[in-house]
N, C-alpha and C. Protein backbone atom coordinates (compact mmCIF):
# COMPACT_ATOMS: atom_id res chain seq x y z
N UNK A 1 97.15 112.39 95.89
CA UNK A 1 98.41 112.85 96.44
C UNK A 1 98.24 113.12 97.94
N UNK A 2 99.00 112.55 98.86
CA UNK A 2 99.20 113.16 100.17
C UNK A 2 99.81 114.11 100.83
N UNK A 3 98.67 114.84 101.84
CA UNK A 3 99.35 115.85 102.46
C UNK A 3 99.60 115.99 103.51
N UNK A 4 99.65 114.40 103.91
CA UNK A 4 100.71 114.41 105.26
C UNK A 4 102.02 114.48 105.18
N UNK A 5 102.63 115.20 106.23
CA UNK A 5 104.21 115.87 106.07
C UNK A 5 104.61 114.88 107.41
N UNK A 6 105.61 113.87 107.45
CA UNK A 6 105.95 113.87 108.39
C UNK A 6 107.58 114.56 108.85
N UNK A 7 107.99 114.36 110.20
CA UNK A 7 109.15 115.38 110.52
C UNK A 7 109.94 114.90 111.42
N UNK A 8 111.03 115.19 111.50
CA UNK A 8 111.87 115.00 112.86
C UNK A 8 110.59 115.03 114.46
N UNK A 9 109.62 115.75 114.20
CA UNK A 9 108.87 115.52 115.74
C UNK A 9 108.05 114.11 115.30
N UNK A 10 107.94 113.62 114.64
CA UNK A 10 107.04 112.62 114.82
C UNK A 10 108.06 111.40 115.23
N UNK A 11 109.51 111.46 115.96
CA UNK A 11 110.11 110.27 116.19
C UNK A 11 109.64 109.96 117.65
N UNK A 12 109.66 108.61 118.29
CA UNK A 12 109.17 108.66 119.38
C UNK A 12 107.65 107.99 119.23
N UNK A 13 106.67 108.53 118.09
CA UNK A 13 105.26 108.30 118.23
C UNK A 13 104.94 106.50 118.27
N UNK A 14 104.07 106.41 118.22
CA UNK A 14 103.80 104.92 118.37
C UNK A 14 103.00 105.08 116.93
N UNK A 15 103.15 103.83 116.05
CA UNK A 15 102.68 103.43 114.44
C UNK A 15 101.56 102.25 115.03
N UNK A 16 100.52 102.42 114.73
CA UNK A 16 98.91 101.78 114.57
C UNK A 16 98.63 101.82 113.43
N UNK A 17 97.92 100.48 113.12
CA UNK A 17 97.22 100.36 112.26
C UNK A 17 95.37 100.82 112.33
N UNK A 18 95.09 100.92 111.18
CA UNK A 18 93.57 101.44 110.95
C UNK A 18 92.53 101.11 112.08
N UNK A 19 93.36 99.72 112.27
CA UNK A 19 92.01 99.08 113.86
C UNK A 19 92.78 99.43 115.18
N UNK A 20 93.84 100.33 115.38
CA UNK A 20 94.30 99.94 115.94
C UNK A 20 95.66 99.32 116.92
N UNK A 21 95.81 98.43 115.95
CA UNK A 21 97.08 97.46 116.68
C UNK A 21 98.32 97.83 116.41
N UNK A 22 99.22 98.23 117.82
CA UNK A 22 100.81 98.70 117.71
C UNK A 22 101.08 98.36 116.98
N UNK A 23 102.08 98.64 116.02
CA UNK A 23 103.05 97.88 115.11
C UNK A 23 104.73 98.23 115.33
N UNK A 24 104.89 99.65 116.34
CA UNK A 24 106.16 99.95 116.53
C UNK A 24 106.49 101.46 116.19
N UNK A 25 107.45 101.95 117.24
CA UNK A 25 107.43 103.17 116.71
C UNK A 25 108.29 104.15 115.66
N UNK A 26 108.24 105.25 115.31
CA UNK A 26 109.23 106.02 114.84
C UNK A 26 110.21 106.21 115.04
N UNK A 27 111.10 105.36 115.22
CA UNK A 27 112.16 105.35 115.86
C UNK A 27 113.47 106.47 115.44
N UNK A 28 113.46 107.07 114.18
CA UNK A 28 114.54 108.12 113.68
C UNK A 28 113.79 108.98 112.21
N UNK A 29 114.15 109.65 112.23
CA UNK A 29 113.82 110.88 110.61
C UNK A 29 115.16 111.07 110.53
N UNK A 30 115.36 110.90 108.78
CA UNK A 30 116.79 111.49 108.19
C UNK A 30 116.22 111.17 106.48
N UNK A 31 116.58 112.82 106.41
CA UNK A 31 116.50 113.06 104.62
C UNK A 31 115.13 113.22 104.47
N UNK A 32 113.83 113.33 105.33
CA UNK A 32 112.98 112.87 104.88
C UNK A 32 111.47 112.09 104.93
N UNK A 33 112.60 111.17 105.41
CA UNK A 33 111.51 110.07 106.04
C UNK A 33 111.77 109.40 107.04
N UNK A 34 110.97 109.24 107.36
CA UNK A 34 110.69 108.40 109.20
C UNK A 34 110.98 107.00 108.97
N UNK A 35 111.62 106.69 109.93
CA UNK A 35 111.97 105.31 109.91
C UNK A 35 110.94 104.50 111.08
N UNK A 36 110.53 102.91 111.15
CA UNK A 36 109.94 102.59 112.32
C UNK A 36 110.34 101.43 112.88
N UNK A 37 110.65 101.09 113.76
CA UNK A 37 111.21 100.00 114.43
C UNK A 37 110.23 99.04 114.86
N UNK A 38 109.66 98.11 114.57
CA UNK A 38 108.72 96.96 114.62
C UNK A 38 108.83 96.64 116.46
N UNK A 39 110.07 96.33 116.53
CA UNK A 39 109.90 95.86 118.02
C UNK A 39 111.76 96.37 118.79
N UNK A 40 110.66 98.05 119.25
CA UNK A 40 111.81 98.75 119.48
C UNK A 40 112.69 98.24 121.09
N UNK A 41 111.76 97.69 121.92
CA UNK A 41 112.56 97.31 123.24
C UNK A 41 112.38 98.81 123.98
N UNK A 42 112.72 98.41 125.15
CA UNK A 42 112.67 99.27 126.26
C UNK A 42 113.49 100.48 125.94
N UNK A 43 114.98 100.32 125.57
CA UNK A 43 116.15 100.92 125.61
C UNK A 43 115.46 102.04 124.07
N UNK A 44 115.12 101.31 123.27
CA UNK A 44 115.37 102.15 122.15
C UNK A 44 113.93 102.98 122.51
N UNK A 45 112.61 102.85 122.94
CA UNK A 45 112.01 103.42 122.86
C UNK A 45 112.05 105.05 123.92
N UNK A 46 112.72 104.48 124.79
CA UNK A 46 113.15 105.54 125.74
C UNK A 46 113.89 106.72 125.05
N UNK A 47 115.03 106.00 124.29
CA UNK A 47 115.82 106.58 123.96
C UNK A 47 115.14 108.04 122.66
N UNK A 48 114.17 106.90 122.09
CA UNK A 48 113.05 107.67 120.92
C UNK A 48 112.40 108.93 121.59
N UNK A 49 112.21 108.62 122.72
CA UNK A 49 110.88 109.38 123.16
C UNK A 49 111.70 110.98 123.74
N UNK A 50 112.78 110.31 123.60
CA UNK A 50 113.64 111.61 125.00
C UNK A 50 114.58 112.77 123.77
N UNK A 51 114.44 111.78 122.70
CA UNK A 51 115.37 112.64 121.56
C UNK A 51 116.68 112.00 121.23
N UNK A 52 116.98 111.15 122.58
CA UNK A 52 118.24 110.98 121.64
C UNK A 52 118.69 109.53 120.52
N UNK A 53 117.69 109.82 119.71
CA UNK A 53 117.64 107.96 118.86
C UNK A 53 119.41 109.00 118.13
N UNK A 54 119.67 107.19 117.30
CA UNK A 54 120.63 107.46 116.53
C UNK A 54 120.00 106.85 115.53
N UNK A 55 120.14 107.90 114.43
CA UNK A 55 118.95 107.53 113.33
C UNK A 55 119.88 106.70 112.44
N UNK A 56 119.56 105.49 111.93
CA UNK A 56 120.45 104.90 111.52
C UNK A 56 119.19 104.20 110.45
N UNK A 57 119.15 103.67 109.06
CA UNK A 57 118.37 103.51 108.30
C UNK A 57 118.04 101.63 107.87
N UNK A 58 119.12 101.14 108.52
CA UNK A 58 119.42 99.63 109.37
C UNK A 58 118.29 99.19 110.49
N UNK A 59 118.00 100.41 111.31
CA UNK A 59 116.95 99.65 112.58
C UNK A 59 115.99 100.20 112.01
N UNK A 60 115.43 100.22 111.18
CA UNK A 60 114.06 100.44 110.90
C UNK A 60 113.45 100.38 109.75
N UNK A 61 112.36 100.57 109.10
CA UNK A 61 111.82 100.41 107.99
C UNK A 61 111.32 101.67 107.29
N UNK A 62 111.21 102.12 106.11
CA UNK A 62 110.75 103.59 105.81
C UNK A 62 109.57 103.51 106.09
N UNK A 63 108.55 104.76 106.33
CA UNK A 63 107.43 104.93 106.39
C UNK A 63 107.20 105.96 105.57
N UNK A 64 106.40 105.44 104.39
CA UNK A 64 106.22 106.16 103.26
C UNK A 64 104.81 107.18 104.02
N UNK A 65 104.54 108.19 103.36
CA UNK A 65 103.27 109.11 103.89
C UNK A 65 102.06 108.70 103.32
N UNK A 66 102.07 107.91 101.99
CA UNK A 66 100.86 107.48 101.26
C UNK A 66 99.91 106.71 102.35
N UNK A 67 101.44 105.77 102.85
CA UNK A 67 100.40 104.74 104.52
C UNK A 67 99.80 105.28 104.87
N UNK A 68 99.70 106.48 105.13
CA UNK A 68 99.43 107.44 106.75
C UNK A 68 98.52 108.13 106.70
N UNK A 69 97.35 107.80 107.55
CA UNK A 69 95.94 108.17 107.43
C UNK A 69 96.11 109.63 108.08
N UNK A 70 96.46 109.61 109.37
CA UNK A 70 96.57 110.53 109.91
C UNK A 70 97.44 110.65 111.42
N UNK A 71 98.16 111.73 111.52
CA UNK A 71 99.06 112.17 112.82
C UNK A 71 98.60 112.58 114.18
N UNK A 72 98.63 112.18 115.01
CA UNK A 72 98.22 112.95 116.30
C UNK A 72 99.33 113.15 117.04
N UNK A 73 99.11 114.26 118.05
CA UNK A 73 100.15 114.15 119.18
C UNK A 73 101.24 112.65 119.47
N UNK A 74 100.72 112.08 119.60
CA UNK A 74 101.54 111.31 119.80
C UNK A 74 100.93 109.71 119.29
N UNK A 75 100.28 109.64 118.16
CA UNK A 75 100.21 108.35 117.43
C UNK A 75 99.93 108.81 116.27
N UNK A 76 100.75 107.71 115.35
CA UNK A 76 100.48 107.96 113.79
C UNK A 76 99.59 106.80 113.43
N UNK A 77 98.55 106.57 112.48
CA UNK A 77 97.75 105.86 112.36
C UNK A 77 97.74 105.58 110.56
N UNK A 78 97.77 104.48 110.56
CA UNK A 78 98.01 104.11 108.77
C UNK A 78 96.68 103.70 108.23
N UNK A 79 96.99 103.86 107.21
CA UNK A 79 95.51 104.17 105.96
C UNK A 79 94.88 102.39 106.13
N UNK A 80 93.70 102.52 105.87
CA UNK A 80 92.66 101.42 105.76
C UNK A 80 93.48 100.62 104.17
N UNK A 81 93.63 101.15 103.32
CA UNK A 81 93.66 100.36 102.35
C UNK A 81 94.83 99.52 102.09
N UNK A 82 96.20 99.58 102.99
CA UNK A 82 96.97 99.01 102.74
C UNK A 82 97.00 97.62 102.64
C-alpha cells in the first residue's frame, strides 16, 4: 500500500521517470488526484507553476500514487517497476 499523498501543491512539479527523463508536469489536482500534461507548452506550464491552471480532467492524464516513488520540492519521480 502507498503512502504517498499527493495534493493541490504538487501542481506545477515536473513528472520523471526512475532514470530520470521529463515526461511532463502536474498540470491540475481535483477530487484527489493529480493530473499530468505530457507536453504542457510554455503557456500552460507558466500558468501551472504560478497557480493559476484550470484543472480540467481533458488536458491531462491521472497520476495514480502507486507510480510514485517519491516527491520532492519540486519533482515527482515514478517507481522503477512500472
Amino acid at each position: 500500500m502507498s503512502t504517498i499523498q499527493l495534493t493541490d501543491d504538487d501542481v506545477g512539479k515536473t513528472v520523471v521517470t526512475s532514470t530520470g527523463n521529463e515526461i511532463g508536469i502536474v498540470s491540475g489536482y481535483r477530487y484527489g488526484t493529480a493530473y499530468v500534461d505530457p507536453d504542457p507548452g510554455l503557456k500552460t506550464t507558466l500558468l501551472t507553476r504560478l497557480g493559476w491552471e484550470d484543472t480540467d480532467a481533458d488536458d491531462g492524464y491521472p497520476l495514480q500514487t502507486d507510480a510514485v516513488d517519491t516527491i520532492t520540492e519540486d519533482q515527482i519521480r515514478l517507481s522503477t517497476d512500472l
